[in-house]
N, C-alpha and C. Protein backbone atom coordinates (compact mmCIF):
# COMPACT_ATOMS: atom_id res chain seq x y z
N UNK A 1 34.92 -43.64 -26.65
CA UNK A 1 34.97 -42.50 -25.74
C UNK A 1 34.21 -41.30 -26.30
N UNK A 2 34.81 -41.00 -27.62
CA UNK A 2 33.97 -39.67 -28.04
C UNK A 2 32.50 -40.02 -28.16
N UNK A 3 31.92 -41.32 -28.51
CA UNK A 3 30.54 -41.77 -28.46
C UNK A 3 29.83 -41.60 -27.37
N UNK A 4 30.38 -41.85 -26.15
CA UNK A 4 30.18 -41.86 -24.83
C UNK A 4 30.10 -40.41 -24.30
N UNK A 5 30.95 -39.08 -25.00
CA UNK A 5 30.73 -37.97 -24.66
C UNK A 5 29.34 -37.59 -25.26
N UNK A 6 29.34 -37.89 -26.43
CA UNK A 6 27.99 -37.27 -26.93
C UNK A 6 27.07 -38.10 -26.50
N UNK A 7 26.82 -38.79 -25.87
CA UNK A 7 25.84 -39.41 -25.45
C UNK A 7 25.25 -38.44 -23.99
N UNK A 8 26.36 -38.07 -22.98
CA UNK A 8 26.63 -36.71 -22.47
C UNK A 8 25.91 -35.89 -22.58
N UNK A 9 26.46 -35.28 -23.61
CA UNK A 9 25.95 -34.32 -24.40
C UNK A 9 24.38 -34.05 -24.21
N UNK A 10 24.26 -35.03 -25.28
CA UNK A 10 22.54 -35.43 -25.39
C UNK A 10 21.83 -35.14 -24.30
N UNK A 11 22.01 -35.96 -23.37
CA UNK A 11 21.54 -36.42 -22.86
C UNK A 11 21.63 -34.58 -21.26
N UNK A 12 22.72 -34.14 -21.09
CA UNK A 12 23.06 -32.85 -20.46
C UNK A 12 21.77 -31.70 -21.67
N UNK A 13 21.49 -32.15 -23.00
CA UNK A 13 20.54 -31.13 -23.42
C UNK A 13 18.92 -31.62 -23.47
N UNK A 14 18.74 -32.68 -23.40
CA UNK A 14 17.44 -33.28 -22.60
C UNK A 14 17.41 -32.73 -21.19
N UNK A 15 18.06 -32.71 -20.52
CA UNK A 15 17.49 -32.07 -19.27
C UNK A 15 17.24 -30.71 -19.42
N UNK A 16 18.38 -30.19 -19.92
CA UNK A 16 18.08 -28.61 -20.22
C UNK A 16 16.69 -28.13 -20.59
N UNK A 17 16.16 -29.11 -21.62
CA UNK A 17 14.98 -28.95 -22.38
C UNK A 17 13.47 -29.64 -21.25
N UNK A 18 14.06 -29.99 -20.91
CA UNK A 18 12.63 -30.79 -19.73
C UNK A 18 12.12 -30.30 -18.87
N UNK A 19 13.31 -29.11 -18.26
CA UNK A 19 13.29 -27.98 -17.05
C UNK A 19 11.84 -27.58 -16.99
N UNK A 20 11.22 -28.16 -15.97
CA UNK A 20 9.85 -27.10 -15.43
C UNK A 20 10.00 -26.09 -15.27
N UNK A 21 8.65 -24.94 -15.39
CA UNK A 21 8.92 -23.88 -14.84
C UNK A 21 8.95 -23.50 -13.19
N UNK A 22 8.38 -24.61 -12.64
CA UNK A 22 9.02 -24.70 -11.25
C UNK A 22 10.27 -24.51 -10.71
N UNK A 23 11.29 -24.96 -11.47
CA UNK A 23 12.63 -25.39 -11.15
C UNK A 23 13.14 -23.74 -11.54
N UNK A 24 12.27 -23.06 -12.14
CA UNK A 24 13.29 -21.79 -12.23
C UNK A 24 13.59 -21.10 -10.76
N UNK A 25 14.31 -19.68 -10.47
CA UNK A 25 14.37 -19.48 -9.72
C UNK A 25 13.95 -17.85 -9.75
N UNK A 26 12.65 -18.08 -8.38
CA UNK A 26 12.40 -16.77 -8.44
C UNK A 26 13.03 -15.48 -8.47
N UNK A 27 12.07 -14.73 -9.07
CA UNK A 27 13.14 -12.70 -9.17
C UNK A 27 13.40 -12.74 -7.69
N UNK A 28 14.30 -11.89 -7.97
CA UNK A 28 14.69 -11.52 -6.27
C UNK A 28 13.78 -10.84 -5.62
N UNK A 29 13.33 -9.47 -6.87
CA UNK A 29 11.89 -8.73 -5.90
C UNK A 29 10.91 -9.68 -5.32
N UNK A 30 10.48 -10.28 -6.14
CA UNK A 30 9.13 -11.62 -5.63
C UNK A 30 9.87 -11.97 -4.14
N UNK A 31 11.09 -12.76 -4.16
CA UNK A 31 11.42 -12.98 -2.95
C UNK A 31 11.59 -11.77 -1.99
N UNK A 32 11.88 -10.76 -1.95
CA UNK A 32 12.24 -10.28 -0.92
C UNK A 32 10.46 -9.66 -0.70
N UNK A 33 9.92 -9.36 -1.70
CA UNK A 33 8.35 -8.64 -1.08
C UNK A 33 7.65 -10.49 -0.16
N UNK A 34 7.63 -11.31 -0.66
CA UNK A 34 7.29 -12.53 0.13
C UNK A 34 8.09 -12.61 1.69
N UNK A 35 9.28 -12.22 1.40
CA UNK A 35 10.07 -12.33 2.84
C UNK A 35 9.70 -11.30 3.63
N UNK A 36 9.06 -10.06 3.16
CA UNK A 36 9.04 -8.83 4.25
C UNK A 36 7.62 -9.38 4.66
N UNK A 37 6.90 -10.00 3.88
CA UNK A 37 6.09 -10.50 4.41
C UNK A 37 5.56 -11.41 5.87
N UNK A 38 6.46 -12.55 5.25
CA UNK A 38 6.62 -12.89 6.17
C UNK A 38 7.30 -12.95 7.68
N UNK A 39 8.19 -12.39 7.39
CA UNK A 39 9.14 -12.02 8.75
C UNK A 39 7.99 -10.76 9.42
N UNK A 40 7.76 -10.08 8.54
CA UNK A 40 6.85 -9.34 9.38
C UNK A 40 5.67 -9.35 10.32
N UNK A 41 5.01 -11.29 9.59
CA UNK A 41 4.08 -11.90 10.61
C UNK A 41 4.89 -12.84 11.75
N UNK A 42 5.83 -12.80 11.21
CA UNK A 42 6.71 -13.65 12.33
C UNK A 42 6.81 -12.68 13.76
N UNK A 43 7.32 -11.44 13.35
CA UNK A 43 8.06 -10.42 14.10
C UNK A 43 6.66 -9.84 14.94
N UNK A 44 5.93 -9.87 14.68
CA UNK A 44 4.30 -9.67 15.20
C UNK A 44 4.42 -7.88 15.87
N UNK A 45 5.02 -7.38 14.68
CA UNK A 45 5.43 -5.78 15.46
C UNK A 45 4.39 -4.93 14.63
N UNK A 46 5.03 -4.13 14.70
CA UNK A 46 4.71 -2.53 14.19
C UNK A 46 4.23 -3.13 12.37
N UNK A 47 5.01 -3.65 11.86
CA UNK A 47 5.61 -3.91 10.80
C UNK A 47 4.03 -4.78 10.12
N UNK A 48 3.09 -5.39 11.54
CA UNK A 48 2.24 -5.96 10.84
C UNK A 48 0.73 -4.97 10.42
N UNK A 49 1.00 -3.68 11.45
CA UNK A 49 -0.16 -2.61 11.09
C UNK A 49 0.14 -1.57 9.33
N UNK A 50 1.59 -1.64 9.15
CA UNK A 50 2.04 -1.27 7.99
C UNK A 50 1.93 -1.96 6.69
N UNK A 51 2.12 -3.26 6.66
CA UNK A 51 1.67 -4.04 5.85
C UNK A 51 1.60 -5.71 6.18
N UNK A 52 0.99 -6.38 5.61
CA UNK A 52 0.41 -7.42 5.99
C UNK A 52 -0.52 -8.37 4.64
N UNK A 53 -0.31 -10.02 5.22
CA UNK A 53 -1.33 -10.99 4.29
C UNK A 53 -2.25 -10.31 4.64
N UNK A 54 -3.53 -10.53 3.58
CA UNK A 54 -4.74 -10.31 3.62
C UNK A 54 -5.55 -11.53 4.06
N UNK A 55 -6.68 -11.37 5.05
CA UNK A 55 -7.19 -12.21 5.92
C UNK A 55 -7.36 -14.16 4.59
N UNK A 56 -7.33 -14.04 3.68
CA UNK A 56 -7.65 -15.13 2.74
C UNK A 56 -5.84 -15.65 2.67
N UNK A 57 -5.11 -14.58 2.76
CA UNK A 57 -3.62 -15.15 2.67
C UNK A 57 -3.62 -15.65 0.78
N UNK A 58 -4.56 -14.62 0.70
CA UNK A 58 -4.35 -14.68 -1.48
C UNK A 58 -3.66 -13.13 -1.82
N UNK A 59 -3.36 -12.59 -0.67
CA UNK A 59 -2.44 -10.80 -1.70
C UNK A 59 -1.94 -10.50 -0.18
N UNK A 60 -2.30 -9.26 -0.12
CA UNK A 60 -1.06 -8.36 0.12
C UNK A 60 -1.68 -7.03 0.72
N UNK A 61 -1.51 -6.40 1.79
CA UNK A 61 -2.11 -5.01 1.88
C UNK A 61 -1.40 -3.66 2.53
N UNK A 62 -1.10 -2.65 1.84
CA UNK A 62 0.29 -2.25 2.52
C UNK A 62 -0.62 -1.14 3.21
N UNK A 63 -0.73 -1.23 4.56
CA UNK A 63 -1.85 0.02 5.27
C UNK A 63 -1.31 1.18 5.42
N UNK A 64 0.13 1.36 5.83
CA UNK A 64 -0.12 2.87 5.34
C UNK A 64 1.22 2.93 4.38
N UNK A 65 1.22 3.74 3.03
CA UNK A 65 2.30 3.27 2.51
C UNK A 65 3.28 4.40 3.02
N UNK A 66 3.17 5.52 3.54
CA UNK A 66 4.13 6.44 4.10
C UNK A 66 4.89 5.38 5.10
N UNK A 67 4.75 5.43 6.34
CA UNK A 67 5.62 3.97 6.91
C UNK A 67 6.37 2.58 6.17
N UNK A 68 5.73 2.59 5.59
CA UNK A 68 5.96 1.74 4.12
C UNK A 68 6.95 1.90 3.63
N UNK A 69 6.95 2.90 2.92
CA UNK A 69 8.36 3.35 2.11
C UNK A 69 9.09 4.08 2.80
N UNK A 70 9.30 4.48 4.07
CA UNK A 70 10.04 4.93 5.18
C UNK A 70 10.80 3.91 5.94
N UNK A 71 10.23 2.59 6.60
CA UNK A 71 10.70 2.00 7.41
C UNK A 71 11.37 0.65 6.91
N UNK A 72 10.04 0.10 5.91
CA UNK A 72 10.11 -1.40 5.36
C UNK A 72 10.85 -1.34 4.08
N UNK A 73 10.45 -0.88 2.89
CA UNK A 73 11.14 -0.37 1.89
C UNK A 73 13.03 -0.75 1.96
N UNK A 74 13.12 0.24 2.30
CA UNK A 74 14.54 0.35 2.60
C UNK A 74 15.68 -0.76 3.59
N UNK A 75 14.38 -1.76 3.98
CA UNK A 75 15.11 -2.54 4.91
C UNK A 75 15.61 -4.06 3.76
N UNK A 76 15.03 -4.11 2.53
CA UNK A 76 14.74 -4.93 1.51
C UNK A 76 14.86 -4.46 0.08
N UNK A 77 14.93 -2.99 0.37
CA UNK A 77 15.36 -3.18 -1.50
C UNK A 77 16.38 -1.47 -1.52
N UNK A 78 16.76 -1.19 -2.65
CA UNK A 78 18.13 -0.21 -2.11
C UNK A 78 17.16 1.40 -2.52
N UNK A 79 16.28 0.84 -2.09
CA UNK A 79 15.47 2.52 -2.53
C UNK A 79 14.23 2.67 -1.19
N UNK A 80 13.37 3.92 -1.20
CA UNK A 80 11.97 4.13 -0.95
C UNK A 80 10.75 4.23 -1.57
N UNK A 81 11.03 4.36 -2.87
CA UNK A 81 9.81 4.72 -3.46
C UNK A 81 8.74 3.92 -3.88
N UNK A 82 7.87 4.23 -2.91
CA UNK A 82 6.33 3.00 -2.84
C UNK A 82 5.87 3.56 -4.44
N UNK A 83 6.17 4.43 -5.17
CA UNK A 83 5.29 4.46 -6.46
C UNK A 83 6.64 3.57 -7.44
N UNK A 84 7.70 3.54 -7.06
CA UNK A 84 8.61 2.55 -7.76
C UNK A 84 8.16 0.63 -7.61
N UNK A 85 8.15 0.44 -6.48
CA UNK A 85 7.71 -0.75 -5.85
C UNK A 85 5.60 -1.54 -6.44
N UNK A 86 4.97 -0.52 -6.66
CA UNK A 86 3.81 -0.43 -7.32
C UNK A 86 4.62 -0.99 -8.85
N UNK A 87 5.40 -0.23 -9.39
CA UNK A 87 5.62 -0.04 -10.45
C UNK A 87 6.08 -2.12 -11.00
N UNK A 88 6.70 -2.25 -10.32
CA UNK A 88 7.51 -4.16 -9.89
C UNK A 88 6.26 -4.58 -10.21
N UNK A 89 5.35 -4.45 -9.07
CA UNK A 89 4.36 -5.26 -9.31
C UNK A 89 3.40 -5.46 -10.40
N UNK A 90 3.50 -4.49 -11.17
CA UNK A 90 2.46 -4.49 -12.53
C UNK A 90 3.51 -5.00 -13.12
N UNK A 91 4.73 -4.89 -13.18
CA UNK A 91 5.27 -5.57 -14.54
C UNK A 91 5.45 -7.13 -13.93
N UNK A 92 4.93 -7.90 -12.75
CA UNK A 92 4.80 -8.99 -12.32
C UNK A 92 3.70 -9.61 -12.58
N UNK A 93 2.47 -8.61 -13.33
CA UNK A 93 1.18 -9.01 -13.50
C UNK A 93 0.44 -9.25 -11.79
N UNK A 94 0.69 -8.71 -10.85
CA UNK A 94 -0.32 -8.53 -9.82
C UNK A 94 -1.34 -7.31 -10.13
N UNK A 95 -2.33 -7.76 -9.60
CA UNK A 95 -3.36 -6.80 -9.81
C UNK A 95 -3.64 -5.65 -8.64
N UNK A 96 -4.01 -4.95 -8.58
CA UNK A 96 -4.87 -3.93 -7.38
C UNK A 96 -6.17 -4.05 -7.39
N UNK A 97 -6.79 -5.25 -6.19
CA UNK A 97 -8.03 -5.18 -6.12
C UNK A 97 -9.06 -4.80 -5.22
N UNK A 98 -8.62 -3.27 -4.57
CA UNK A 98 -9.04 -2.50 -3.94
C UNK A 98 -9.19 -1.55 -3.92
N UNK A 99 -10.12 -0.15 -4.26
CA UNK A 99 -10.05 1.11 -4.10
C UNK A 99 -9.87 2.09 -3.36
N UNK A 100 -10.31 0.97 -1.85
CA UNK A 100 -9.94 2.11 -0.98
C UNK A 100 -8.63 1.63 -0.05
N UNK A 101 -8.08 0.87 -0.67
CA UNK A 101 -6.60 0.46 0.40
C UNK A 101 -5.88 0.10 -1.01
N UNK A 102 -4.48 -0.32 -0.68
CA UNK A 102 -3.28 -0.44 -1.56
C UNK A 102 -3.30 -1.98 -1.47
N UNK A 103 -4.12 -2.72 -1.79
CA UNK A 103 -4.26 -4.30 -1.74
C UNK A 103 -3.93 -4.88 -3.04
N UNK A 104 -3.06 -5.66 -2.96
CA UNK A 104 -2.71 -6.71 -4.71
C UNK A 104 -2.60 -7.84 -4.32
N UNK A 105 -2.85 -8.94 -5.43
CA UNK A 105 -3.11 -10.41 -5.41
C UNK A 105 -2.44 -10.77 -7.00
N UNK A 106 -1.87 -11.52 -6.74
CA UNK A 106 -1.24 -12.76 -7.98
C UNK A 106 -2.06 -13.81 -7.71
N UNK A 107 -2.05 -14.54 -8.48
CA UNK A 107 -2.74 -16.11 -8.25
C UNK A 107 -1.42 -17.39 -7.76
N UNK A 108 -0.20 -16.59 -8.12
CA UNK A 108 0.73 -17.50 -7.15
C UNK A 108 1.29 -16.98 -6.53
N UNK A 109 1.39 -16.05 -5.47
CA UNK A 109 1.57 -15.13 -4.58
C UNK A 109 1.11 -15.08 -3.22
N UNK A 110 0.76 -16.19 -2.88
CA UNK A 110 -0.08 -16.68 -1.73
C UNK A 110 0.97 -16.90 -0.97
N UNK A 111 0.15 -17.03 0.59
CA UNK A 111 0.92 -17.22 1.90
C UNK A 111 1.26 -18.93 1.93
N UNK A 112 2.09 -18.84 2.09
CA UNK A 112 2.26 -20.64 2.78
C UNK A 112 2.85 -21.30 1.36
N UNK A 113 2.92 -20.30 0.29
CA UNK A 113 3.51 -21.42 -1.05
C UNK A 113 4.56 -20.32 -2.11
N UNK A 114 5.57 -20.37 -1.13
CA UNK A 114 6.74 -19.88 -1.46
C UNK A 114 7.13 -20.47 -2.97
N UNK A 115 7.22 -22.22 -2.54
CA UNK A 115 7.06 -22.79 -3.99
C UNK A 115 6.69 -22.05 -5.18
N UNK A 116 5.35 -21.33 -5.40
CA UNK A 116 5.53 -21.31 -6.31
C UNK A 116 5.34 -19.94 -7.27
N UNK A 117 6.73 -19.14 -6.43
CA UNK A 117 7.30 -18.23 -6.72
C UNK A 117 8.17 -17.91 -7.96
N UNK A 118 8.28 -19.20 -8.23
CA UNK A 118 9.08 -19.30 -9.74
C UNK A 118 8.15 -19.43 -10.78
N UNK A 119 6.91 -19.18 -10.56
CA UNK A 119 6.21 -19.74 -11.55
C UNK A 119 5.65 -18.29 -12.02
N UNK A 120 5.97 -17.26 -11.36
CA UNK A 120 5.51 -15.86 -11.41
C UNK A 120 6.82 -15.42 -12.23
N UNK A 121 6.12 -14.74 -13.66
CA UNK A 121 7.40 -14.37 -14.68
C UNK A 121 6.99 -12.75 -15.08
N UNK A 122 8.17 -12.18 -15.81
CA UNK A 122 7.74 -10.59 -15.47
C UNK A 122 6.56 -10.52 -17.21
N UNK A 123 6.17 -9.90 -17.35
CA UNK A 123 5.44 -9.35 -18.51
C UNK A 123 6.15 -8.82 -19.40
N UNK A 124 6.32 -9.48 -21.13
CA UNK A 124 6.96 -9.13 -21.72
C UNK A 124 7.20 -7.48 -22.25
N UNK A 125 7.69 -6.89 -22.60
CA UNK A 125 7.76 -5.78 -23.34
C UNK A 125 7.64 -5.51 -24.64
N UNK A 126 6.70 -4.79 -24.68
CA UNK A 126 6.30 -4.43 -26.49
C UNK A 126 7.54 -4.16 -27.48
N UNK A 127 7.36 -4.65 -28.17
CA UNK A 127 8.56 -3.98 -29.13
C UNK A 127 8.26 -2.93 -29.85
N UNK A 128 9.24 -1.77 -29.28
CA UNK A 128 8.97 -0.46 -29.93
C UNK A 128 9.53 -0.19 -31.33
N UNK A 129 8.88 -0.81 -32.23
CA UNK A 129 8.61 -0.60 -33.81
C UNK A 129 7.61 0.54 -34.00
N UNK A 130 6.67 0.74 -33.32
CA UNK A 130 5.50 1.98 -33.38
C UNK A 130 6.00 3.08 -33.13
N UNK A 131 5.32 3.71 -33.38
CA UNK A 131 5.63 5.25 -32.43
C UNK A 131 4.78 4.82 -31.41
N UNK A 132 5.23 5.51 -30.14
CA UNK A 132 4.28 5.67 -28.79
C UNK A 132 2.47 5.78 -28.75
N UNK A 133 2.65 6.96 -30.01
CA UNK A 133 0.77 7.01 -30.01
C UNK A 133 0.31 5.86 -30.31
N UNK A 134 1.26 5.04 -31.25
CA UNK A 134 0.40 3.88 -32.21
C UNK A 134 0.14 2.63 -31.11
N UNK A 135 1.20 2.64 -29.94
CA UNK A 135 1.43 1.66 -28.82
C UNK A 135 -0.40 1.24 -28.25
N UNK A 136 -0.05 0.17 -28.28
CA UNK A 136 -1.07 -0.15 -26.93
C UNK A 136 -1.61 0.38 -25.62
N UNK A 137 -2.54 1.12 -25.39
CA UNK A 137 -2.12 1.75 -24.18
C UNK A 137 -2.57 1.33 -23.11
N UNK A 138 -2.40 -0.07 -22.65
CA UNK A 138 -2.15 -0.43 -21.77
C UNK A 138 -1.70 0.26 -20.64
N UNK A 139 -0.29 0.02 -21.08
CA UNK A 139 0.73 0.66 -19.92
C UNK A 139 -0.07 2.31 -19.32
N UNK A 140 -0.46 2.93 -20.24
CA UNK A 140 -1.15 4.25 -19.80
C UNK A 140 -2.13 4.02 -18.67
N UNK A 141 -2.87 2.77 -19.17
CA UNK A 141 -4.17 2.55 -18.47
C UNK A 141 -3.73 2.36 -17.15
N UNK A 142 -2.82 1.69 -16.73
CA UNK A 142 -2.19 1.37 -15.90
C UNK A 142 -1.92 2.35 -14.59
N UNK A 143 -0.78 3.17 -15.52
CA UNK A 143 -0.61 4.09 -14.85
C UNK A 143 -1.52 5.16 -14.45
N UNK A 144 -2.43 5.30 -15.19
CA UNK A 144 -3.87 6.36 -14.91
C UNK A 144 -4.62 5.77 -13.71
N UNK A 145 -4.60 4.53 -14.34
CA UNK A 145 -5.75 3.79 -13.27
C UNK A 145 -4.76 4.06 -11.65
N UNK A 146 -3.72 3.95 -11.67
CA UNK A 146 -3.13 3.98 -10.35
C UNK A 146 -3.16 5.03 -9.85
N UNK A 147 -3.31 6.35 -10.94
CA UNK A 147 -3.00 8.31 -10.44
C UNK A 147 -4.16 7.85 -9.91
N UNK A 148 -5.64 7.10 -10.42
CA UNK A 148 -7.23 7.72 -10.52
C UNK A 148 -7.40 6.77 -8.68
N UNK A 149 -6.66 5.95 -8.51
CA UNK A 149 -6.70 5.42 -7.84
C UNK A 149 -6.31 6.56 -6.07
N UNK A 150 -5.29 6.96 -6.38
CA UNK A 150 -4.55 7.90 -5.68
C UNK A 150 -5.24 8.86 -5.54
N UNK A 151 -6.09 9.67 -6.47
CA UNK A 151 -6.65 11.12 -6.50
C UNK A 151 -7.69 10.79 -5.51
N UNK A 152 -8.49 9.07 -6.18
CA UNK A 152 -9.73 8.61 -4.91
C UNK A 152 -9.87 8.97 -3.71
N UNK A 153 -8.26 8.31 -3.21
CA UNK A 153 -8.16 8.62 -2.21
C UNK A 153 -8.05 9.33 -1.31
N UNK A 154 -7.33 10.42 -2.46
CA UNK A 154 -7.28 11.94 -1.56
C UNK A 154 -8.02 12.57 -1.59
N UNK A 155 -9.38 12.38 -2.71
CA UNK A 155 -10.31 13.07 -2.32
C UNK A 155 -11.32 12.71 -1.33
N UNK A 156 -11.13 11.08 -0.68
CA UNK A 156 -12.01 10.74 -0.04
C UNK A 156 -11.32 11.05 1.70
N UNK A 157 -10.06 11.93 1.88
CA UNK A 157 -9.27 12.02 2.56
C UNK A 157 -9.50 13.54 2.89
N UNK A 158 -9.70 14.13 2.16
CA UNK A 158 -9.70 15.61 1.62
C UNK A 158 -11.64 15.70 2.50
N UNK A 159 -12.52 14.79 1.55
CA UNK A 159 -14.14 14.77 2.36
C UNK A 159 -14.09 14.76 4.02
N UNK A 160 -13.13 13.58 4.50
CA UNK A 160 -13.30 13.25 5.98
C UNK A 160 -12.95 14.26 6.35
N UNK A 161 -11.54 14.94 5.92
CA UNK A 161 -11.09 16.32 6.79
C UNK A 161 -11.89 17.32 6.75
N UNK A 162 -12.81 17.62 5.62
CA UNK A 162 -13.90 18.68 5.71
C UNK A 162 -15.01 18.47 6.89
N UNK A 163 -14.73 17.30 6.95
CA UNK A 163 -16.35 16.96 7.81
C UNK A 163 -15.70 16.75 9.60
N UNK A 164 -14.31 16.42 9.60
CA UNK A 164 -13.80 16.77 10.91
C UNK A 164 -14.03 18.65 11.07
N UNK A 165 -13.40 18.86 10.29
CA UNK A 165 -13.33 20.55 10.31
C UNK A 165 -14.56 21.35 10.89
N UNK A 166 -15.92 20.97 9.93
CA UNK A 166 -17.12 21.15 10.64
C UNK A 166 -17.45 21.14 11.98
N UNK A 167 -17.18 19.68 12.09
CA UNK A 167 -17.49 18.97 13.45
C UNK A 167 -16.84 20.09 14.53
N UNK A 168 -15.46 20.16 14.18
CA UNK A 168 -14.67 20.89 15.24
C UNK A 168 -15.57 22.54 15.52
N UNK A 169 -15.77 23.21 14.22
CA UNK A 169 -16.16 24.33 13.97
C UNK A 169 -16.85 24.73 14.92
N UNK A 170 -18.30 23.49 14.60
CA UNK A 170 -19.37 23.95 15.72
C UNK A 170 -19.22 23.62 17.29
N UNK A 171 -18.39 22.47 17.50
CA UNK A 171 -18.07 22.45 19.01
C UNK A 171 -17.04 23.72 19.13
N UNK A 172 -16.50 24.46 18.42
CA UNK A 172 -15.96 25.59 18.95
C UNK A 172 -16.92 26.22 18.65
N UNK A 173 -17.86 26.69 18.62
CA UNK A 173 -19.01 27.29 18.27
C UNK A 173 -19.93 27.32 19.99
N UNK A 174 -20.04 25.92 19.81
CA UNK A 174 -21.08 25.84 20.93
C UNK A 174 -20.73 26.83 22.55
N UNK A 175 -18.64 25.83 22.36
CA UNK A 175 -17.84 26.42 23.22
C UNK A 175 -18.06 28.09 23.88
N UNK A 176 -18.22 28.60 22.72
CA UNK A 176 -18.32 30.23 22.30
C UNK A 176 -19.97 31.17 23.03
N UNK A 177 -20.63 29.80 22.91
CA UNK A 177 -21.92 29.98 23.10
C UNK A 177 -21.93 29.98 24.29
N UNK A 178 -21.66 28.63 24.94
CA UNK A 178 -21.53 28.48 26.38
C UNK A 178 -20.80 29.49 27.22
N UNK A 179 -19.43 30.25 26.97
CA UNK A 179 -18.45 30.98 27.64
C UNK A 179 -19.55 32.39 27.67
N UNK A 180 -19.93 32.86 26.55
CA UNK A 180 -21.01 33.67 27.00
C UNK A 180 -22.22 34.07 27.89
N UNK A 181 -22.42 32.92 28.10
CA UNK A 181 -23.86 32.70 29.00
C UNK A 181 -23.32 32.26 30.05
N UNK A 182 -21.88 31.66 30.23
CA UNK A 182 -21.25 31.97 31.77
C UNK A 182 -20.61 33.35 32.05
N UNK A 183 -20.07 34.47 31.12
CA UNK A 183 -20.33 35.36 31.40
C UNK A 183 -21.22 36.38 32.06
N UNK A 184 -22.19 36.12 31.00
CA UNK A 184 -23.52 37.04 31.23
C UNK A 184 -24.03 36.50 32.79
N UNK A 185 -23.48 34.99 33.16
CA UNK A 185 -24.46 34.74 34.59
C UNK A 185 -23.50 35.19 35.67
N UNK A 186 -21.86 35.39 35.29
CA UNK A 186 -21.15 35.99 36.49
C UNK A 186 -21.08 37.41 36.20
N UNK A 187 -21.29 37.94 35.23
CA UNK A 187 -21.85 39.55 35.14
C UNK A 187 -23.30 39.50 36.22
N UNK A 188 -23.89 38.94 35.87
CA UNK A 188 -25.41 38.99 36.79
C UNK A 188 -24.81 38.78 38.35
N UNK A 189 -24.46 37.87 38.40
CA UNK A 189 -24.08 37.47 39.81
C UNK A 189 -23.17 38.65 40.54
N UNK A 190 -22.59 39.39 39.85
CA UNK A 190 -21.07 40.23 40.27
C UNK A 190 -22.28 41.39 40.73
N UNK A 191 -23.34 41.92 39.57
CA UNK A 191 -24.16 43.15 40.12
C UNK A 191 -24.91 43.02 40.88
N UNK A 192 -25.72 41.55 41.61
CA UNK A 192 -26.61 41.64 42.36
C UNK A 192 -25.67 42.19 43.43
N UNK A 193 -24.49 41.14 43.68
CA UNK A 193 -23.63 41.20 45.01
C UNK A 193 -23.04 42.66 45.41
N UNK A 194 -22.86 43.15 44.19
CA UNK A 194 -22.31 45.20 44.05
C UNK A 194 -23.46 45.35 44.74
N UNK A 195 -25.00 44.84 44.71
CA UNK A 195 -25.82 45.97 45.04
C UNK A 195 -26.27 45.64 46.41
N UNK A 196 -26.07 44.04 46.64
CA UNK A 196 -26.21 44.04 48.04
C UNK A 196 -25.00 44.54 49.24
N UNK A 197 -24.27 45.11 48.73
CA UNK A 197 -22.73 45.11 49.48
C UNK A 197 -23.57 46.80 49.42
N UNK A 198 -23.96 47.30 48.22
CA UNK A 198 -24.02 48.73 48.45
C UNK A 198 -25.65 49.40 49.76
N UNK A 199 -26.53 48.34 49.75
CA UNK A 199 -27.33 48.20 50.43
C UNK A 199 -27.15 48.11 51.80
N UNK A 200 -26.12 46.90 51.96
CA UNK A 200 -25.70 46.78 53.57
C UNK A 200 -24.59 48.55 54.13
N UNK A 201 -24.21 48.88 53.41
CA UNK A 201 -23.19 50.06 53.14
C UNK A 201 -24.49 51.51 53.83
């Protein structure tokens, strides 16, 4: 009998040890950003102009992230903050491979292979034996690259509004131009008629 347990045994720590990394079970974030995903192409709403697969169905594109972390956010995780949710994804090793939109891609993060969601593991953490300066700065790069990313945008946000502004300027301009010269022609028109009224008089 006791031979027969350890055989058990054994044999209960051979499997332990054989475990694919398939068989693990994905983070919950991975699942629930895959599920807003998808329910959101299911639901064919609002939800798909806010974020959405990218036409290859290899990432991810969140179009506007204000709606984002307002509507979707909160329907899936116990917070709003799209710079928290950014934050998941780098320590998931997804990348940002877009400058002018909020687009990320994993290499197992794809549409249609839920599967192999377990195979996506978080990025270890340095061990803080250093001081901070001495650290890798990675993580800095990271985070810079995401401000430099952000500033892009607002300055390329900041350009369009200057150049609406213009635009508007001179059609109120022209506006200004035009209201004058319909003045000046019902001023003209008002004195001929004074002078023919004073003529017939």
């Amino acid at each position: 009998m006791a031979q027969n347990n350890n055989n058990n045994n054994v044999l209960e720590l051979n499997l332990g040890l054989g475990q694919s990394p398939r068989q693990r079970s994905p983070a919950p974030f991975l699942l629930k950003t895959y599920d807003l995903l998808e329910e959101g192409e299911a639901e064919d709403n609002t939800n798909c102009k806010i974020v959405s697969w990218n036409s290859q169905g290899t990432g991810f594109v969140v179009w506007s992230p204000a709606e984002f972390s307002q509507l979707t956010l909160p329907r899936y995780f116990k917070h709003n903050n799209f710079s928290s949710f950014i934050r998941q994804l780098n320590t998931y090793g997804f990348k940002k491979i877009s400058s002018k939109r909020w687009e990320f891609e994993h290499e197992k993060f794809q549409r249609g292979c839920r599967h192999k969601l377990g195979e996506i593991t978080r990025k270890k953490c340095e061990p803080s034996v250093f001081p901070a300066y001495l650290k890798s700065s990675s993580e800095e790069n990271a985070t810079s690259s995401t401000e430099e990313n952000n500033h892009q945008l607002l300055m390329e946000e900041n350009k369009n509004l200057k150049k609406e502004r213009l635009e508007l300027q001179m059609q109120i301009d022209e506006c200004k131009a035009l209201e004058m010269k319909l003045l000046a022609c019902l001023s003209q028109f008002m004195d001929t008629h004074n002078n023919k009224v004073r003529r017939l008089c």
